[in-house]
PDB file of N, CA and C in Angstrom:
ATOM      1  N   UNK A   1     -41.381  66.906 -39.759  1.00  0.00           N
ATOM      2  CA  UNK A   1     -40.705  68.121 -39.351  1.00  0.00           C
ATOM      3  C   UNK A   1     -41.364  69.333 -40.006  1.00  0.00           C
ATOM      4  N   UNK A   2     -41.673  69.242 -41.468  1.00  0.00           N
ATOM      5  CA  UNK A   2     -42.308  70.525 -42.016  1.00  0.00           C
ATOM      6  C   UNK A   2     -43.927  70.854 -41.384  1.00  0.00           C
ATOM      7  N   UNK A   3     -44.341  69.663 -41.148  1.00  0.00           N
ATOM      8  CA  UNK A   3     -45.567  70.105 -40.404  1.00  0.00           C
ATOM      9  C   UNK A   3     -45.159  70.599 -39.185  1.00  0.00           C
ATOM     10  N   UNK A   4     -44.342  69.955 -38.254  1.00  0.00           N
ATOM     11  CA  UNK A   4     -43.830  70.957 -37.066  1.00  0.00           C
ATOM     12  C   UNK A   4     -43.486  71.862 -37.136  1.00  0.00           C
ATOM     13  N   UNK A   5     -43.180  72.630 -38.252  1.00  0.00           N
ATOM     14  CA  UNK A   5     -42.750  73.908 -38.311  1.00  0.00           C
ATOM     15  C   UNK A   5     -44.044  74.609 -38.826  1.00  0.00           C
ATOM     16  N   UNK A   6     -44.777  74.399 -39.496  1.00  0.00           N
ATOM     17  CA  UNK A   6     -46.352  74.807 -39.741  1.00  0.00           C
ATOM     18  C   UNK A   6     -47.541  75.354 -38.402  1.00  0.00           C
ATOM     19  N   UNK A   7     -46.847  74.263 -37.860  1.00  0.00           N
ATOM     20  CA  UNK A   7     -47.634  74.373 -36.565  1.00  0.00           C
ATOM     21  C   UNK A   7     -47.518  74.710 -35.450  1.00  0.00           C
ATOM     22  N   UNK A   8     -45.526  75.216 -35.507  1.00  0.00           N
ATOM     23  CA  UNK A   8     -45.221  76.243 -34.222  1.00  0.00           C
ATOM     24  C   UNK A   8     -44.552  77.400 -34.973  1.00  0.00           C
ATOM     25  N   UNK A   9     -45.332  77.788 -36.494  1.00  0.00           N
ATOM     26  CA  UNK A   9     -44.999  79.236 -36.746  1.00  0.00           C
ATOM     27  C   UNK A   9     -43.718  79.103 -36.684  1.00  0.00           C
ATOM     28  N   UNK A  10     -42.748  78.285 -37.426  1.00  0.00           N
ATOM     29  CA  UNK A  10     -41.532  78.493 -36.662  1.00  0.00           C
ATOM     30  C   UNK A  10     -40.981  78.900 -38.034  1.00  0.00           C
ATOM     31  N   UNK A  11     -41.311  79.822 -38.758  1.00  0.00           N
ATOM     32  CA  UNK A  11     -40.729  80.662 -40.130  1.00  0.00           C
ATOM     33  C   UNK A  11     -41.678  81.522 -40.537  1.00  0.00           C
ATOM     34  N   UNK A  12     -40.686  82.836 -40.511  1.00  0.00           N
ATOM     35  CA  UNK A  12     -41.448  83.948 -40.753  1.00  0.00           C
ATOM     36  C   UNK A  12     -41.278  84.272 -42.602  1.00  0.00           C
ATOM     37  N   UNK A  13     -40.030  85.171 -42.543  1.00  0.00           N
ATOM     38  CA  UNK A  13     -39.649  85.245 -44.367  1.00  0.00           C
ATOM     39  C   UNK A  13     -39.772  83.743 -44.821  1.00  0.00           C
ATOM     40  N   UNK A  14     -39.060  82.697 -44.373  1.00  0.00           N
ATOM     41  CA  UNK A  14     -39.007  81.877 -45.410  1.00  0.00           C
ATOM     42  C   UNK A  14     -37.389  81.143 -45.717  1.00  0.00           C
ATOM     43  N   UNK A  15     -36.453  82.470 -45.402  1.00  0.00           N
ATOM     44  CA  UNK A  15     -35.539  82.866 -46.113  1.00  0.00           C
ATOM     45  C   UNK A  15     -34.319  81.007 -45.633  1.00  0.00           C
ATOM     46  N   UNK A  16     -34.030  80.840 -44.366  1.00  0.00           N
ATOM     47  CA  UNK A  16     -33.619  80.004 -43.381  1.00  0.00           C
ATOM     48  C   UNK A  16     -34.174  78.467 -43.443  1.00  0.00           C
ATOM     49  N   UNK A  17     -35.767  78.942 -44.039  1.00  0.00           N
ATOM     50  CA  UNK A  17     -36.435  77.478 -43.757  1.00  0.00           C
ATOM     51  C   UNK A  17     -35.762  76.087 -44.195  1.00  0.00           C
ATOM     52  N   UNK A  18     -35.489  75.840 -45.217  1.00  0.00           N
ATOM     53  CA  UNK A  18     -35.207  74.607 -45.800  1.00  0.00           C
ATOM     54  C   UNK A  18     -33.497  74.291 -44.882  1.00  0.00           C
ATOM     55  N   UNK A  19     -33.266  75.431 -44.958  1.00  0.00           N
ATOM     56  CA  UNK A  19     -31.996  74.267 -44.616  1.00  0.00           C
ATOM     57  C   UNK A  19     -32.131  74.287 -42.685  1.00  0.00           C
ATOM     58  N   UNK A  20     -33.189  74.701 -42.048  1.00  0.00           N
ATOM     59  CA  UNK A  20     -33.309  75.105 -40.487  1.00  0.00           C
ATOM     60  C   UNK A  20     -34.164  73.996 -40.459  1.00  0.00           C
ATOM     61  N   UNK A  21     -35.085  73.399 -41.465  1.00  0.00           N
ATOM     62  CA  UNK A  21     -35.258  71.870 -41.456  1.00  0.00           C
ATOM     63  C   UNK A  21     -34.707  70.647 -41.499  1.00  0.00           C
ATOM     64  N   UNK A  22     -33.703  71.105 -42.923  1.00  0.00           N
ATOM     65  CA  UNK A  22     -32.972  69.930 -42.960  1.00  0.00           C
ATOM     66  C   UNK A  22     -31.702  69.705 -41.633  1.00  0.00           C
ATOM     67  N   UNK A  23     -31.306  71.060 -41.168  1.00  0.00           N
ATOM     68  CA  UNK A  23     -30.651  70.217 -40.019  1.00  0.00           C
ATOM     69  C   UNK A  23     -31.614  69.931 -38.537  1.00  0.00           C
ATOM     70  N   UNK A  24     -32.240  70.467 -38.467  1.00  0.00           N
ATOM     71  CA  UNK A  24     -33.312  69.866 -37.528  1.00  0.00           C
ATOM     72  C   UNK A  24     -33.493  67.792 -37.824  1.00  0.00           C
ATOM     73  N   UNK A  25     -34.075  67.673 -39.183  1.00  0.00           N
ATOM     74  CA  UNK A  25     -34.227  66.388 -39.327  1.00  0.00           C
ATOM     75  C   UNK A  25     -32.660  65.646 -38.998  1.00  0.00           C
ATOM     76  N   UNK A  26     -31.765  65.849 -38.975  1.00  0.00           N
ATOM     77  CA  UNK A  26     -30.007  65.754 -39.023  1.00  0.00           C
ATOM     78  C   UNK A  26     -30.102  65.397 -37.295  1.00  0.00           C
ATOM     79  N   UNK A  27     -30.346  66.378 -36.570  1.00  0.00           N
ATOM     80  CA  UNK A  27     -30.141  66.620 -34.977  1.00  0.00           C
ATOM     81  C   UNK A  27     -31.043  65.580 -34.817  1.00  0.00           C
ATOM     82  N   UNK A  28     -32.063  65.496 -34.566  1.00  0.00           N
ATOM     83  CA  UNK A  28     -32.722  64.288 -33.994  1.00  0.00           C
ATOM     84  C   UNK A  28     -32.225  63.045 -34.567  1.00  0.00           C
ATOM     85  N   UNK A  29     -31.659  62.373 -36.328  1.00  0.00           N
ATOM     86  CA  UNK A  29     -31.055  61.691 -36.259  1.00  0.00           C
ATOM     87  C   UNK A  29     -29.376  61.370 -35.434  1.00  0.00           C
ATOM     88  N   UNK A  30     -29.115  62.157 -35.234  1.00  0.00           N
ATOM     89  CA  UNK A  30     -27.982  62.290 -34.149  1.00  0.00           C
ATOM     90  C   UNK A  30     -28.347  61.763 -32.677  1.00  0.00           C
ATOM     91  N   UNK A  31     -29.313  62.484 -32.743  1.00  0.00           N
ATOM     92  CA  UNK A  31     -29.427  61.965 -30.980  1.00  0.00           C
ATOM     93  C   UNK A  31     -29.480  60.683 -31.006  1.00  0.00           C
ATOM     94  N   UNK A  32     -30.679  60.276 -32.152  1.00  0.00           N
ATOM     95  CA  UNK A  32     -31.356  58.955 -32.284  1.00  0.00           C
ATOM     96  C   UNK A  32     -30.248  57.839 -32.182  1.00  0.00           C
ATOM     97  N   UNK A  33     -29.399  58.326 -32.994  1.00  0.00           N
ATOM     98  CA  UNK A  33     -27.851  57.056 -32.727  1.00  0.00           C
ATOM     99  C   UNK A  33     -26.711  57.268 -32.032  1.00  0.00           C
ATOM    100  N   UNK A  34     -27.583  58.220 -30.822  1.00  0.00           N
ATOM    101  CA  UNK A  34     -26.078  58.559 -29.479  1.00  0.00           C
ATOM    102  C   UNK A  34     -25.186  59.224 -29.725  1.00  0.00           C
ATOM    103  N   UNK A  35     -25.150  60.035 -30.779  1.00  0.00           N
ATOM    104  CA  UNK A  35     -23.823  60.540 -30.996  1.00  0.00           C
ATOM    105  C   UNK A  35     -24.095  61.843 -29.814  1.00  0.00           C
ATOM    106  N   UNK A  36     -23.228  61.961 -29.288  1.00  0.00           N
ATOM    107  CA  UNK A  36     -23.216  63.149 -28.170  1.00  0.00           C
ATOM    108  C   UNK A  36     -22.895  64.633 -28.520  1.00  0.00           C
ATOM    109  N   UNK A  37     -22.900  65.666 -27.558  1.00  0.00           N
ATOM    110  CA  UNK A  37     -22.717  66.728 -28.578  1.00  0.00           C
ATOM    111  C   UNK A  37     -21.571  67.376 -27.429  1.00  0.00           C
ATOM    112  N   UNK A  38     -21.576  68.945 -27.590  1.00  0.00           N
ATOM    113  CA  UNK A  38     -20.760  69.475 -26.697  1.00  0.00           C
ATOM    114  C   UNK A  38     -21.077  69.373 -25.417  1.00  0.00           C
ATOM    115  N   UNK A  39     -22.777  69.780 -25.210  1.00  0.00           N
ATOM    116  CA  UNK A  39     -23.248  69.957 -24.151  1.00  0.00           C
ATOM    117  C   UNK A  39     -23.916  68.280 -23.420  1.00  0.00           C
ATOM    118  N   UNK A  40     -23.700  67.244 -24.089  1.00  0.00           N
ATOM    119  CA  UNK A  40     -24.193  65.899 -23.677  1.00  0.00           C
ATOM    120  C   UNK A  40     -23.465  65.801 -21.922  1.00  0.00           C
ATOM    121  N   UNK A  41     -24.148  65.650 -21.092  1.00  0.00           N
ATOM    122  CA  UNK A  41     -23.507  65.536 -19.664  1.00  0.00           C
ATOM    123  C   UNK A  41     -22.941  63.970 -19.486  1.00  0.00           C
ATOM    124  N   UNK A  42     -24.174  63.000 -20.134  1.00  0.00           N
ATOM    125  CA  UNK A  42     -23.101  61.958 -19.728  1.00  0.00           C
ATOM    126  C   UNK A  42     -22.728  60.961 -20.773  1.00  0.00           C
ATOM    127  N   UNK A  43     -21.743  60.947 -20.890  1.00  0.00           N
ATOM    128  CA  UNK A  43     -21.137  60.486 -22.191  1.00  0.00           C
ATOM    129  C   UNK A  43     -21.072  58.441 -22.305  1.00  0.00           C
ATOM    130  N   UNK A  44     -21.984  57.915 -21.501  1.00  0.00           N
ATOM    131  CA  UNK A  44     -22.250  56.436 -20.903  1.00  0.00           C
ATOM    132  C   UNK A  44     -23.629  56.529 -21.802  1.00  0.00           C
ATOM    133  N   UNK A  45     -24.225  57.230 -21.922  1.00  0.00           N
ATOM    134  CA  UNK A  45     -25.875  57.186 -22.094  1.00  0.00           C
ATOM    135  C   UNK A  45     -25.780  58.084 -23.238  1.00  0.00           C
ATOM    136  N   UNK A  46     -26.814  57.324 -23.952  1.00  0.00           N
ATOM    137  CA  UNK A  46     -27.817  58.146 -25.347  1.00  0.00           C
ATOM    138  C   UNK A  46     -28.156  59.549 -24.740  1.00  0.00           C
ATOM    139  N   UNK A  47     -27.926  60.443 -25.691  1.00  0.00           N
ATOM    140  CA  UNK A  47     -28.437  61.822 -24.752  1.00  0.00           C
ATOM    141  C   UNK A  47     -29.978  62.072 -25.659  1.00  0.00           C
ATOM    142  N   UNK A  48     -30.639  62.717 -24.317  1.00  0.00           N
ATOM    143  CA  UNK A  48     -31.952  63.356 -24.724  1.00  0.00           C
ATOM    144  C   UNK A  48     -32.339  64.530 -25.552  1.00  0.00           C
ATOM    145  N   UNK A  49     -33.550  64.299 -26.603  1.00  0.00           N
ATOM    146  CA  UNK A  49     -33.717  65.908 -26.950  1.00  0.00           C
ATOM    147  C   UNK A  49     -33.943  66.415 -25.965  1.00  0.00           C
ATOM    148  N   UNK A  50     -33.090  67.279 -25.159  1.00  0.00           N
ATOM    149  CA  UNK A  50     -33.923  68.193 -24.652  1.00  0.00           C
ATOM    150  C   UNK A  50     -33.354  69.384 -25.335  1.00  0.00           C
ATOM    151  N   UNK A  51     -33.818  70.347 -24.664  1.00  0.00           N
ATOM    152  CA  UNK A  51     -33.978  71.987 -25.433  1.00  0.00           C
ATOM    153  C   UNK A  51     -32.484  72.761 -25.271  1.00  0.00           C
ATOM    154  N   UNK A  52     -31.350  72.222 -23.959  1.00  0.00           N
ATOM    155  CA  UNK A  52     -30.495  72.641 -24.495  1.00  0.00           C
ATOM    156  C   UNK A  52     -29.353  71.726 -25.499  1.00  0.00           C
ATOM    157  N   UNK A  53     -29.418  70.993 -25.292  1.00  0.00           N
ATOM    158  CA  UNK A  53     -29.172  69.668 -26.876  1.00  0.00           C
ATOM    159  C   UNK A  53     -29.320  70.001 -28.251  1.00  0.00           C
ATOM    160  N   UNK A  54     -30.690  70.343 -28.154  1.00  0.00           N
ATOM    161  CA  UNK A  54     -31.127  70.966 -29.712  1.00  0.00           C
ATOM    162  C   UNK A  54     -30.791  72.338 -30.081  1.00  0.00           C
ATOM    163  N   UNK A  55     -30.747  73.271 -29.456  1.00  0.00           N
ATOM    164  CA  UNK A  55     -30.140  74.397 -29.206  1.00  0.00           C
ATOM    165  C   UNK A  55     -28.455  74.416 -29.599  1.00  0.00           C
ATOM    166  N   UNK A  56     -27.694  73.277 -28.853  1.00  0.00           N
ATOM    167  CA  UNK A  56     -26.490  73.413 -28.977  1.00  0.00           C
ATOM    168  C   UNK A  56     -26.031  72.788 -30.597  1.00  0.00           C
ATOM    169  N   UNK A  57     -26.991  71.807 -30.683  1.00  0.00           N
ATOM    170  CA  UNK A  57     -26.984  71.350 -32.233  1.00  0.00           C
ATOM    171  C   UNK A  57     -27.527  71.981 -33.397  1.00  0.00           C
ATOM    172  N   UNK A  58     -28.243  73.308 -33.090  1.00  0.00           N
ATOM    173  CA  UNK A  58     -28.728  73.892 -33.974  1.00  0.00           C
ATOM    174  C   UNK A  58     -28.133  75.286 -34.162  1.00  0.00           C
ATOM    175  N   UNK A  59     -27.121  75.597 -33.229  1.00  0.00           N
ATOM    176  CA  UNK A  59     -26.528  76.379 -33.126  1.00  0.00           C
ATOM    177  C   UNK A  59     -25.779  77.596 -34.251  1.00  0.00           C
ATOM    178  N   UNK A  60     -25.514  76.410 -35.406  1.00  0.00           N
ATOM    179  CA  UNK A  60     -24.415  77.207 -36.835  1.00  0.00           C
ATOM    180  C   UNK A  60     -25.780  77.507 -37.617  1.00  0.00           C
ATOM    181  N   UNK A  61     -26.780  77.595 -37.339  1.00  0.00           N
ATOM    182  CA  UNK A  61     -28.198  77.992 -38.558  1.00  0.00           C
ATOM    183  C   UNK A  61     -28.361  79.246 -37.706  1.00  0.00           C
ATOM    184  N   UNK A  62     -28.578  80.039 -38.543  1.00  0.00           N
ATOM    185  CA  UNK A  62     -28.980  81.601 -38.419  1.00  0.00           C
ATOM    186  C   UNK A  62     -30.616  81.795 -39.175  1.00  0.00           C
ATOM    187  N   UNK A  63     -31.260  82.571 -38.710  1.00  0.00           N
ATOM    188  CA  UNK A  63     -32.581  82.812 -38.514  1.00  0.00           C
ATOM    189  C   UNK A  63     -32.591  84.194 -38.528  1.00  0.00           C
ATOM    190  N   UNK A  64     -32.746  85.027 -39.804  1.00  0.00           N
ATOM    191  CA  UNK A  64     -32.479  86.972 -39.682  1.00  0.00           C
ATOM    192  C   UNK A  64     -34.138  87.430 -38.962  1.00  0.00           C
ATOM    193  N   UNK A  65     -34.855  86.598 -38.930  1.00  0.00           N
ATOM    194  CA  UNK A  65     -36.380  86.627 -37.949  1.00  0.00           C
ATOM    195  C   UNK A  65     -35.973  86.701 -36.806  1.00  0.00           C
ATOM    196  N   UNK A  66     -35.408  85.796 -36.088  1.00  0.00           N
ATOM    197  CA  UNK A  66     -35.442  85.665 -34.874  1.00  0.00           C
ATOM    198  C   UNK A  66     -36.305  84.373 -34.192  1.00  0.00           C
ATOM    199  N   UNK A  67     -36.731  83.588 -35.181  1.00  0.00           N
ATOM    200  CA  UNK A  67     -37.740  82.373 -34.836  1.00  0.00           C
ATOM    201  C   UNK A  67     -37.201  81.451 -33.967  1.00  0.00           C
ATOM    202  N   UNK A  68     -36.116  81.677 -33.621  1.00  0.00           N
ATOM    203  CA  UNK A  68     -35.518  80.658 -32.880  1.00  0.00           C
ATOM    204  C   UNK A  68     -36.633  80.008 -31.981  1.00  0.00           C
ATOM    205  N   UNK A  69     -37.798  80.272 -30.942  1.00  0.00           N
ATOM    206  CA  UNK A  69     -38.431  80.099 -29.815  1.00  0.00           C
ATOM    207  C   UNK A  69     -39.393  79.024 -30.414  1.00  0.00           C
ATOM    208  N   UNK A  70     -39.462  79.600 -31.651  1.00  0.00           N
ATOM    209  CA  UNK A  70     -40.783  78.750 -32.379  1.00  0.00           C
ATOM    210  C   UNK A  70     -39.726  77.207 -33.007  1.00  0.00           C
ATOM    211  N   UNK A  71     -38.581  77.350 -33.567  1.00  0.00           N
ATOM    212  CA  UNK A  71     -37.906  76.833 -34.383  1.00  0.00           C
ATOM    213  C   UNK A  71     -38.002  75.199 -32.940  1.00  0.00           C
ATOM    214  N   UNK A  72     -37.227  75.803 -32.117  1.00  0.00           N
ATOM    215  CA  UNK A  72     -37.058  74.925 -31.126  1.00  0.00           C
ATOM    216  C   UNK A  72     -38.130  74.081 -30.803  1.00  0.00           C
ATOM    217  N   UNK A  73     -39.358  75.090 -30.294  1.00  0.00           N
ATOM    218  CA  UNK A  73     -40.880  74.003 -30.010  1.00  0.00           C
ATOM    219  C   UNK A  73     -41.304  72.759 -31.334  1.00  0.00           C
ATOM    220  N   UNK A  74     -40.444  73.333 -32.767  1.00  0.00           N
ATOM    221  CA  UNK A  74     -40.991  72.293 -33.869  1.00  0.00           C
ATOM    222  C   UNK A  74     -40.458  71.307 -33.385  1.00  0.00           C
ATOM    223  N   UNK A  75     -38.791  71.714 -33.845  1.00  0.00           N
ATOM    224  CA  UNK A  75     -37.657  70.117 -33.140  1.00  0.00           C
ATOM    225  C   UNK A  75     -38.419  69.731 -32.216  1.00  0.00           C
ATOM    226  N   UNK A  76     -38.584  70.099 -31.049  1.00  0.00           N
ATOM    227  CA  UNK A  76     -38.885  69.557 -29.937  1.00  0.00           C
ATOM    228  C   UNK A  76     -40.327  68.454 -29.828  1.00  0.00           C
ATOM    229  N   UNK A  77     -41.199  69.055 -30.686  1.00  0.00           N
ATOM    230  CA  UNK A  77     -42.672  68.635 -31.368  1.00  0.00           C
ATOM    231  C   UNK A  77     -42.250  67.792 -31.877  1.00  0.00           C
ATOM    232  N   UNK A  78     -41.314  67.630 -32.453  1.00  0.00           N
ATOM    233  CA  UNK A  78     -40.927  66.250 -33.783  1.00  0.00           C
ATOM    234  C   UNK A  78     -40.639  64.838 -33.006  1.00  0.00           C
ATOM    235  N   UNK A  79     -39.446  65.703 -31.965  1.00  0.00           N
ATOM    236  CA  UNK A  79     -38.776  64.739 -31.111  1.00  0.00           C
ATOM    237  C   UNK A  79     -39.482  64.074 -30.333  1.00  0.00           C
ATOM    238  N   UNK A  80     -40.863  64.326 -29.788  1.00  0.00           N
ATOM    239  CA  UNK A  80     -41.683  63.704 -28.990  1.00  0.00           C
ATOM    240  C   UNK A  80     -42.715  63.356 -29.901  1.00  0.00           C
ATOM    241  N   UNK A  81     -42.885  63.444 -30.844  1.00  0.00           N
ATOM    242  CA  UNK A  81     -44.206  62.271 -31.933  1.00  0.00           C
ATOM    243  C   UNK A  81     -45.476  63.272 -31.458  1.00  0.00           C
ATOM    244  N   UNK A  82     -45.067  64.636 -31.709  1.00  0.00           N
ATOM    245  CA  UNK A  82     -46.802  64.932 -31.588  1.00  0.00           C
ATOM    246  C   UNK A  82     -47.257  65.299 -32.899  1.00  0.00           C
ATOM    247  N   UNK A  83     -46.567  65.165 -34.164  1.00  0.00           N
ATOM    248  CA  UNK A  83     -47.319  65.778 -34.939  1.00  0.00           C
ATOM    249  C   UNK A  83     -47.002  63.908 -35.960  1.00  0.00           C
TER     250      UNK A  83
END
């Protein structure tokens, strides 16, 4: 995850980082064991990272940057094994 965030710029100050990681690493373990969220459509099936999933799970972390765009492409980078 910290390299995903290295590598989609996804922290500017600094200020957010550690804990905009640690629940990032949190959300993908979530998905990973089905737990569903608000926005999960079908509640039969493991839900997917996708971008509004992670979004809705990342929701209570505040970012005074605005990195959100970058924040998301890390999760999302993590969630698919590219780094």
């Amino acid at each position: 995850m910290q390299a995903a965030f290295l590598e989609d710029d996804a922290l500017q100050c600094g200020y957010c980082t550690p804990g905009q990681v640690c629940s990032a690493v949190g959300v993908l373990d979530e998905i990973a064991r089905g737990h569903p969220s608000f926005v999960t459509e079908d509640l039969e099936r493991s839900p997917a990272p996708t971008d509004e999933e992670i979004r809705e799970r990342m929701s209570g972390n505040l970012c005074r940057c605005g990195a959100y765009v970058n924040i998301l492409a890390a999760v999302r980078r993590t969630a698919q094994g590219s780094i």
